[in-house]
Protein backbone atom coordinates (compact mmCIF):
# COMPACT_ATOMS: atom_id res chain seq x y z
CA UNK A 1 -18.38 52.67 0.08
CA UNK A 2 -20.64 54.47 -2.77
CA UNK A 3 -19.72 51.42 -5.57
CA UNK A 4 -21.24 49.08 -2.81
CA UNK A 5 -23.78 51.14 -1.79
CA UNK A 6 -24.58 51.21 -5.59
CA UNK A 7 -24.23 47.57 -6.43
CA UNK A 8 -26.55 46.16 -3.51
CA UNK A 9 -28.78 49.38 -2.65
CA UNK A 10 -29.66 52.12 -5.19
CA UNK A 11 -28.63 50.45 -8.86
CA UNK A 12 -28.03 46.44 -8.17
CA UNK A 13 -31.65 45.92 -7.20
CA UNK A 14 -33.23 47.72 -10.28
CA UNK A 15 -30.96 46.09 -12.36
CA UNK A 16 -31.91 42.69 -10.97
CA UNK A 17 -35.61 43.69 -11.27
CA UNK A 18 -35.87 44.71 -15.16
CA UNK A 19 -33.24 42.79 -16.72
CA UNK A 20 -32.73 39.46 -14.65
CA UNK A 21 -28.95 38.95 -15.29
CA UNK A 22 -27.68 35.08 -14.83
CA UNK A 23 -24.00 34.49 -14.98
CA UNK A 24 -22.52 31.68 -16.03
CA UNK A 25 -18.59 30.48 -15.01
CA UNK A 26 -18.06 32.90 -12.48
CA UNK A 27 -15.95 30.33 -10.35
CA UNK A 28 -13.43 31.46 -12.83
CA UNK A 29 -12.50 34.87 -11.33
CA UNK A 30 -9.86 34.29 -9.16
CA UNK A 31 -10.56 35.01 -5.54
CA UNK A 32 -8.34 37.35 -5.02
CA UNK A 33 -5.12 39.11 -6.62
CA UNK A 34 -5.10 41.18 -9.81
CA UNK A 35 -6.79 39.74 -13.28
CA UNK A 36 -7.79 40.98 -16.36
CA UNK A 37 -11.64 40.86 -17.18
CA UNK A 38 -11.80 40.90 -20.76
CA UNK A 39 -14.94 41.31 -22.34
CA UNK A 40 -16.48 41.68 -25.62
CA UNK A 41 -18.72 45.62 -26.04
CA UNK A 42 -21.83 45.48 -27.58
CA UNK A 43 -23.25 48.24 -25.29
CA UNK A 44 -22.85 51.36 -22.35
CA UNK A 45 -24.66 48.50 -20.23
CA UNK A 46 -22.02 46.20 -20.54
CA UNK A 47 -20.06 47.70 -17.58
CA UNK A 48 -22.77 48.05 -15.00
CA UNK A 49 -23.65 44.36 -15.23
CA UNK A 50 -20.64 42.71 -15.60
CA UNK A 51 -19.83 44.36 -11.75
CA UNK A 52 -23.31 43.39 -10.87
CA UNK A 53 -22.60 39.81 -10.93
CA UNK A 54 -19.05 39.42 -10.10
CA UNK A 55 -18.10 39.41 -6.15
CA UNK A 56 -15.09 41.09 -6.35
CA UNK A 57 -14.85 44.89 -6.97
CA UNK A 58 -14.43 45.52 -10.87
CA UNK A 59 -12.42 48.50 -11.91
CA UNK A 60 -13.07 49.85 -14.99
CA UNK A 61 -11.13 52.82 -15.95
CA UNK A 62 -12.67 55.48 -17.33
CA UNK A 63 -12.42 58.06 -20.82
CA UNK A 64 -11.46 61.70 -19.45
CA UNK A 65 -14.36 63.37 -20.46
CA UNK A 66 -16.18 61.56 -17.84
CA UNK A 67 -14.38 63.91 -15.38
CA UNK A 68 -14.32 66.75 -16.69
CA UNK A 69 -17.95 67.93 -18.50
CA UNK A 70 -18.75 71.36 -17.31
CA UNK A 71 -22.09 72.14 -15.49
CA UNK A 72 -24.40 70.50 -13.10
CA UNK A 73 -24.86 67.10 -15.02
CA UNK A 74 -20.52 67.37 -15.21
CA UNK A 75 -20.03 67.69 -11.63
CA UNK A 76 -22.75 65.03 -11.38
CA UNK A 77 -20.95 62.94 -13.44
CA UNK A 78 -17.27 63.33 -11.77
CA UNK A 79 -19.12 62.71 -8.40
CA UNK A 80 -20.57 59.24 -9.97
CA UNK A 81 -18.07 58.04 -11.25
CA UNK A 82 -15.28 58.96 -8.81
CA UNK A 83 -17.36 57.00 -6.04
CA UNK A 84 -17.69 54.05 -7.58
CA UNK A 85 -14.19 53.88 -8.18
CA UNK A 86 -13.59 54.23 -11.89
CA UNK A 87 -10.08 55.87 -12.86
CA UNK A 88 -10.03 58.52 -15.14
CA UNK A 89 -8.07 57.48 -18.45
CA UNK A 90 -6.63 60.44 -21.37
CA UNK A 91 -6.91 58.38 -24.63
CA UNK A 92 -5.73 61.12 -26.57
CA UNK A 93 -2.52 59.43 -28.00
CA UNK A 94 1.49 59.95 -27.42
CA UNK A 95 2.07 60.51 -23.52
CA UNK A 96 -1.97 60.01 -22.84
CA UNK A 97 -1.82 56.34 -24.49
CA UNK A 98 1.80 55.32 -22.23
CA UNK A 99 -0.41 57.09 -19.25
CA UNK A 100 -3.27 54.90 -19.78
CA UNK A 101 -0.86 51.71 -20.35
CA UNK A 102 0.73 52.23 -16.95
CA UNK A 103 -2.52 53.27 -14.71
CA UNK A 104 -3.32 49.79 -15.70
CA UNK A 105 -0.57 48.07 -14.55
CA UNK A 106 -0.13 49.81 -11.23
CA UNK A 107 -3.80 48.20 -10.52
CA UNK A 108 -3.41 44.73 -11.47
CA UNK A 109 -0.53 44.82 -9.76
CA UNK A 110 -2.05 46.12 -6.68
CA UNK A 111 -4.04 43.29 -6.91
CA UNK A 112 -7.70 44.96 -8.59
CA UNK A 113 -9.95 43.10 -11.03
CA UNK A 114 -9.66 45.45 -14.11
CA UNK A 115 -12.41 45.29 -16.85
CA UNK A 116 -11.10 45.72 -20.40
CA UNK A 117 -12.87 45.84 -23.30
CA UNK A 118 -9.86 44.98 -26.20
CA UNK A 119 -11.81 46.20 -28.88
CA UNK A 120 -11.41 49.53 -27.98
CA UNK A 121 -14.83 50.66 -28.61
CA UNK A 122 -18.36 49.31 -28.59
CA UNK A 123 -18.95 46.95 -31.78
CA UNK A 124 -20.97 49.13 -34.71
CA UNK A 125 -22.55 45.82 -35.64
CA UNK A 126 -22.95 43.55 -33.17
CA UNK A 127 -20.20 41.21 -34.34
CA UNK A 128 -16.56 40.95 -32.24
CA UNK A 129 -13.69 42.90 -33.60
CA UNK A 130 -9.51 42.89 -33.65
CA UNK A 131 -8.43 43.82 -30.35
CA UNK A 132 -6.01 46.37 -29.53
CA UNK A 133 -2.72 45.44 -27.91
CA UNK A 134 -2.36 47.06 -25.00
CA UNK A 135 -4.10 44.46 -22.88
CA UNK A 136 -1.25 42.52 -23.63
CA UNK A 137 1.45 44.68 -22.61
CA UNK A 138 -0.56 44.98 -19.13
CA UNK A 139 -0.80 41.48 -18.83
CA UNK A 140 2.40 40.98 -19.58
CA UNK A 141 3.89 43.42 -16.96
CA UNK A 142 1.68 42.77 -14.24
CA UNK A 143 2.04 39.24 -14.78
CA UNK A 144 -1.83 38.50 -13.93
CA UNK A 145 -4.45 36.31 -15.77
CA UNK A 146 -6.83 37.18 -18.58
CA UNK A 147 -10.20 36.17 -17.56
CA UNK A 148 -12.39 36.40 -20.87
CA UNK A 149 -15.99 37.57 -20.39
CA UNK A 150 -18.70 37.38 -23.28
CA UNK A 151 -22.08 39.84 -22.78
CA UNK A 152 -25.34 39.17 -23.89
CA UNK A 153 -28.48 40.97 -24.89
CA UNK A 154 -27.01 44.61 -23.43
CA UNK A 155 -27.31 45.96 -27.08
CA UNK A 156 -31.02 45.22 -27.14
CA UNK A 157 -31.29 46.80 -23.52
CA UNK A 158 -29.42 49.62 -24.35
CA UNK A 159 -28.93 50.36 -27.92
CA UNK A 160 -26.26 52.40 -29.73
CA UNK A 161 -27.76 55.80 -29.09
CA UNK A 162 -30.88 54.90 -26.93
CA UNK A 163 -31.08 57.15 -23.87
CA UNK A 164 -33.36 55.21 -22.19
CA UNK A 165 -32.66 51.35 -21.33
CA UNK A 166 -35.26 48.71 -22.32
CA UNK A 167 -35.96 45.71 -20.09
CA UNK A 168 -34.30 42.99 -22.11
CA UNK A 169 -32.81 39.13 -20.68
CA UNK A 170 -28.99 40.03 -19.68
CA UNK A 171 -26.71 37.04 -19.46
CA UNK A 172 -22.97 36.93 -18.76
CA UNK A 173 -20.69 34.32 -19.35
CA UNK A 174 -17.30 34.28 -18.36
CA UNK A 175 -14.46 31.08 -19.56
CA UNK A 176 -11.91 29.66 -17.74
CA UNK A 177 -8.48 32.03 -16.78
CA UNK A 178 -6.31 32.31 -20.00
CA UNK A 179 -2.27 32.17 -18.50
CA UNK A 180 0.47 34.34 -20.64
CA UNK A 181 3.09 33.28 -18.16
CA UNK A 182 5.19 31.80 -21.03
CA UNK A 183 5.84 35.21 -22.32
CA UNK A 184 6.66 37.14 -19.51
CA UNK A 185 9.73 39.08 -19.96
CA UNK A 186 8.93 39.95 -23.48
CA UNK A 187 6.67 43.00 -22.81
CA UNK A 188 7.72 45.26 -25.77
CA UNK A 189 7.59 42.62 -28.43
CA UNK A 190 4.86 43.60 -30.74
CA UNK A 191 4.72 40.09 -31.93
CA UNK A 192 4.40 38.81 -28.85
CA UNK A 193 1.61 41.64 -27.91
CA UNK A 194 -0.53 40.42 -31.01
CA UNK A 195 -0.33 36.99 -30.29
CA UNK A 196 -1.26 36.99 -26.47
CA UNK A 197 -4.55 39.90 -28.04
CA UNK A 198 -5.30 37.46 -31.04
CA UNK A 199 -5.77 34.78 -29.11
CA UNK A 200 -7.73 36.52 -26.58
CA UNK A 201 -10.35 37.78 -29.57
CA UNK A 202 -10.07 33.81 -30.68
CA UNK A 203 -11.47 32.61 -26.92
CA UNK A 204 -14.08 35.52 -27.00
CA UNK A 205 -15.50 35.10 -30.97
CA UNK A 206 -15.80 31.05 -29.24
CA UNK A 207 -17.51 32.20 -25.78
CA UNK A 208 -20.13 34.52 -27.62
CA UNK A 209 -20.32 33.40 -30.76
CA UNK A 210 -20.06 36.50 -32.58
CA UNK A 211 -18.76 36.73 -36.05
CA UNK A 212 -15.25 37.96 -36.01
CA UNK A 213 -13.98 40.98 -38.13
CA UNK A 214 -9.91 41.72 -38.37
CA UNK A 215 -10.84 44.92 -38.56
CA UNK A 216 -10.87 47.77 -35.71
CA UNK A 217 -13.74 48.77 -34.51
CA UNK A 218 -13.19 52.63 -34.84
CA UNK A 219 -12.17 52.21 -38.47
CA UNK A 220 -15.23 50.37 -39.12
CA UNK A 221 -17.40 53.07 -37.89
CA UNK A 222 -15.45 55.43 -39.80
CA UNK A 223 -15.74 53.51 -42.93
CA UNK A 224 -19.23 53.04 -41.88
CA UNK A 225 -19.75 56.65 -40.98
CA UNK A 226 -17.99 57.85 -45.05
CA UNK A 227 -19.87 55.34 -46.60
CA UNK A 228 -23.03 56.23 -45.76
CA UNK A 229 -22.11 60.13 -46.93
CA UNK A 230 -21.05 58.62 -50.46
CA UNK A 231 -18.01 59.62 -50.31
CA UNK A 232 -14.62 57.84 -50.46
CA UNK A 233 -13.49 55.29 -47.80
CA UNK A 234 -9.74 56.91 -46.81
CA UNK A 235 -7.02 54.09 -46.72
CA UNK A 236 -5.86 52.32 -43.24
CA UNK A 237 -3.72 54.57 -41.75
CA UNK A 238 -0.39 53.63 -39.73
CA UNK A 239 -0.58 52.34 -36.45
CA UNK A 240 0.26 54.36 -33.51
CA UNK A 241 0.44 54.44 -29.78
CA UNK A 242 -3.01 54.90 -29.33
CA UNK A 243 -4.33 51.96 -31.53
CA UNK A 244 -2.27 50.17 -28.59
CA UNK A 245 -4.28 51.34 -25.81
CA UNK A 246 -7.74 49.53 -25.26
CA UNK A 247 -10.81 50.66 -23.84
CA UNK A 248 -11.98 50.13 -20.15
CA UNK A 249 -14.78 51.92 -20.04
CA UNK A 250 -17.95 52.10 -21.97
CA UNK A 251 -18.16 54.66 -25.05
């Protein structure tokens, strides 16, 4: 009740107000049963719009500490968050990462619309980078659609580290349903995962025109982060489970 109450009563009409969103392809989304929405992340925005203009109900699970801040603003927070239906995610690595993986999959395969935002993390720069493959192994084992979704203008709305969000032209546009069904039954192949991500981040750098980077995102704010201390940019470390798992909720 509280994400709809919030969509067409307390949030949706502001939203609509001071940043005029327009969508474009939304005839896409299937009608009903469970899809993948996956998007490109230029800002916190991203995943209060995207809902805005999509009929369905979007679920986009959410990092842990989104649940569990202490204090007033916490419990304001959990409250928030919990009523508009986002699922709190533990992307802490190991057991946390196969946790995430598989909250996923139960709700595509209950039939939800879950946002996913492959790079794992909002882009530094403003340009699209490699995805993570855990989108993959969802789609894969829920046997659902990807539905790829390119945001504009939410990083000059709401800027990496702004506070307050600046009226700014929002536009969405959203390609046709990408189908995977040629690989199901080879969840677990890694090739197979990197293939079905790649060419998700191929569809996505040609929907919003972004320059793409084969880097990570998170490594290229870390790289970002040492270079601007002077100091020496560490080498790429190994992958792990976590690298697998990608981000569904703006941070």
């Amino acid at each position: 009740m509280l994400y709809w109450l919030m969509k067409r009563v307390f949030i949706g009409p502001l939203l609509h107000l001071f940043f005029r969103p327009t969508v474009e392809g939304a005839e896409n989304i299937p009608a009903d049963g469970g899809a993948v929405l996956a998007s490109n992340h230029l800002a916190v925005a991203d995943s209060f719009f995207l809902p805005l203009k999509v009929r369905r109900r979007v679920t986009f699970p959410a990092k842990l500490e989104y649940f569990t801040q202490p204090g007033i603003k916490g419990r304001f927070k959990k409250w928030f968050f919990t009523g508009v239906g986002q699922i709190p995610i533990d992307r802490s690595g190991g057991a946390a990462a196969q946790a995430a993986l598989d909250t996923g999959i139960r709700l595509l395969r209950e039939g939800h619309l879950l946002g996913i935002y492959p790079e794992g993390t909002r882009s530094p720069d403003g340009r699209l980078y490699k995805g993570k493959t855990g989108m993959a192994r969802m789609v894969l084992e829920s046997r659902v659609p990807v539905v790829p979704v390119a945001m504009f203008g939410t990083d000059k709305a709401n800027p990496i580290g702004s506070k307050m969000w600046k009226p700014h032209k929002i536009h969405i546009k959203i390609g046709e349903p990408l189908d995977f069904s040629r690989y199901y039954g080879l969840a677990g192949d890694r090739f197979v995962e990197r293939s079905i991500t790649d060419e998700v981040m191929y569809t996505l750098m040609e929907l919003s025109g972004q320059e793409y980077v084969d880097v990570y995102a998170a490594k290229a704010k870390e790289m970002m982060g040492v270079a601007a201390t002077g100091a020496m940019v560490p080498t790429q470390s190994s992958s792990s489970d976590a690298d697998r798992v990608p981000q569904i909720k703006a941070g």
